[in-house]
C-alpha atoms as a PDB file:
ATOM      1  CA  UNK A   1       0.282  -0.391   3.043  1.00  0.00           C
ATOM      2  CA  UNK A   2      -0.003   0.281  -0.574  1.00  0.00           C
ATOM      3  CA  UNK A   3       1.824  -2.929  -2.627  1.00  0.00           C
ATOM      4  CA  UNK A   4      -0.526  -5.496  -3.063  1.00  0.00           C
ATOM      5  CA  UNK A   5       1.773  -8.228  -5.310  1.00  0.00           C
ATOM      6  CA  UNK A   6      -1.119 -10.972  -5.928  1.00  0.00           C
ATOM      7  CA  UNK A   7      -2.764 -10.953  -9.175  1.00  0.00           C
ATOM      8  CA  UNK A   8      -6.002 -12.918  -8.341  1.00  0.00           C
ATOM      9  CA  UNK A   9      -6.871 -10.469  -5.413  1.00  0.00           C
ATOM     10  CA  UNK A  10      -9.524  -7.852  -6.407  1.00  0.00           C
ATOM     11  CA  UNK A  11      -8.480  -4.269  -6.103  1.00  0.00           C
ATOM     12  CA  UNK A  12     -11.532  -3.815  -3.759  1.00  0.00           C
ATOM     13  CA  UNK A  13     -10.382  -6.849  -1.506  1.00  0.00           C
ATOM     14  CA  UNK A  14      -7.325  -5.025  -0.605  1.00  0.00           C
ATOM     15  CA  UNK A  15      -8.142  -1.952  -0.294  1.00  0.00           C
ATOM     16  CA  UNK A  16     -10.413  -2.937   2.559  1.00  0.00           C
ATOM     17  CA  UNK A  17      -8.056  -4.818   3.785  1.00  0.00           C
ATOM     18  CA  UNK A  18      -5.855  -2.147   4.470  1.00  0.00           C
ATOM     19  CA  UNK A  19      -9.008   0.132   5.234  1.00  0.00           C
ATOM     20  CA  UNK A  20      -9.401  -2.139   8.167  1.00  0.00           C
ATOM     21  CA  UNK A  21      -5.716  -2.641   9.040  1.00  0.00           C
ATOM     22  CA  UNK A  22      -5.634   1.247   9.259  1.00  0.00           C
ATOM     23  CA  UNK A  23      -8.828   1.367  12.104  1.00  0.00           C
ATOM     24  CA  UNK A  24      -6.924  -1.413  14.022  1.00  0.00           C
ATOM     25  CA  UNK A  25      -4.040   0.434  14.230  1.00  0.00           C
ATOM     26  CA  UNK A  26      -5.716   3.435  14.741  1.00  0.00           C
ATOM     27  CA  UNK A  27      -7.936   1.303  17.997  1.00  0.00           C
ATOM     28  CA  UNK A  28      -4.931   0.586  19.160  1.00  0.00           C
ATOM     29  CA  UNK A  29      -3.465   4.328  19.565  1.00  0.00           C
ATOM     30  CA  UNK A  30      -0.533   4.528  16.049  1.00  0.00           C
ATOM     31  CA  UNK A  31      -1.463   7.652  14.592  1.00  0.00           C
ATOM     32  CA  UNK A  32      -2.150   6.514  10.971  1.00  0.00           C
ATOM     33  CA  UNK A  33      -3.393   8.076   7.967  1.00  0.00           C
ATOM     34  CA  UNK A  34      -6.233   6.869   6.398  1.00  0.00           C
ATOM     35  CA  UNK A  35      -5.327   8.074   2.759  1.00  0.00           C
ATOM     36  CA  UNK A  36      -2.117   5.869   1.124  1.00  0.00           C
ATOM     37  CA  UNK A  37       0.346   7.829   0.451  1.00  0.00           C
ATOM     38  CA  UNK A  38       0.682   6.282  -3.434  1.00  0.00           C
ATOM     39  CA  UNK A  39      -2.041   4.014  -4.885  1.00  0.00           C
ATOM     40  CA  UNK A  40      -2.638   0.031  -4.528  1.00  0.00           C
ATOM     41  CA  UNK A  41       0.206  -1.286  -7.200  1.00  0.00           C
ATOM     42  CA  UNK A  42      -0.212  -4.642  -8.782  1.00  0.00           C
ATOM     43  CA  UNK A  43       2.573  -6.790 -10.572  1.00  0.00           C
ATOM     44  CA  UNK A  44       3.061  -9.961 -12.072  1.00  0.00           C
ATOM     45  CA  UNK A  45       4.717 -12.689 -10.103  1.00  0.00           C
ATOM     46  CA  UNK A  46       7.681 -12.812 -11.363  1.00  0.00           C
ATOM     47  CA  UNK A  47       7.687  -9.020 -11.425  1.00  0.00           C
ATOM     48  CA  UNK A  48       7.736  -8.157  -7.479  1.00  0.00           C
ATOM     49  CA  UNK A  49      11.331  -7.270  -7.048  1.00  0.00           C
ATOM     50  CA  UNK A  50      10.815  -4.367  -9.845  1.00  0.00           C
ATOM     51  CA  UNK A  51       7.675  -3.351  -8.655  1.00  0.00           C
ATOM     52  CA  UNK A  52       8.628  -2.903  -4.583  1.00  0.00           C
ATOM     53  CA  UNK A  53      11.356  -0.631  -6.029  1.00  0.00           C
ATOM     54  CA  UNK A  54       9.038   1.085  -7.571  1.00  0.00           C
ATOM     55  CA  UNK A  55       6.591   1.346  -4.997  1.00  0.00           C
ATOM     56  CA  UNK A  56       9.893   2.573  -2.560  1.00  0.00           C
ATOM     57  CA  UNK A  57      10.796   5.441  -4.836  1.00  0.00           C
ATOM     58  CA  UNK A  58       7.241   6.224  -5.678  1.00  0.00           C
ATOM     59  CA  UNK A  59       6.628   6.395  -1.237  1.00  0.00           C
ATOM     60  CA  UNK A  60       9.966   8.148  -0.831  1.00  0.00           C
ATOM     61  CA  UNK A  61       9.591  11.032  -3.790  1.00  0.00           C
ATOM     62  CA  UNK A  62       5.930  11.869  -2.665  1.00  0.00           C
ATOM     63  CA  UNK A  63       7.228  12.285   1.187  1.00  0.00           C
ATOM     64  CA  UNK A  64      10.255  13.764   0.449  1.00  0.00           C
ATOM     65  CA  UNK A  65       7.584  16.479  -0.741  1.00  0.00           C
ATOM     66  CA  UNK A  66       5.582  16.604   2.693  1.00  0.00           C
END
């Protein structure tokens, strides 16, 4: 979880958002890593199809590496 495509939410709100999405997973027995594997992006509205590309090649080139 690491695109967050809503201008008016604080960087803080989402990243415990998916803080806490990560420890329900996690409860529930999915092996998940606690660390994103890129950073929380932001975009404009009418910027969301660039930015998930983005955020896909950014996630694929840094696991490609793993």
């Amino acid at each position: 979880m690491n695109g967050i495509f809503q201008r008016s939410v604080q960087e803080s709100t989402a990243q415990g958002f998916c803080q806490e999405l990560v420890q329900m997973c996690q409860i529930s027995g999915i092996e998940f890593d606690r660390d994103p594997v890129i950073p929380i992006y932001s975009a404009r509205p009418d910027q969301v199809n660039k930015a998930l590309k983005y955020v896909y090649h950014a996630a694929a080139n840094k696991l490609e590496g793993k």
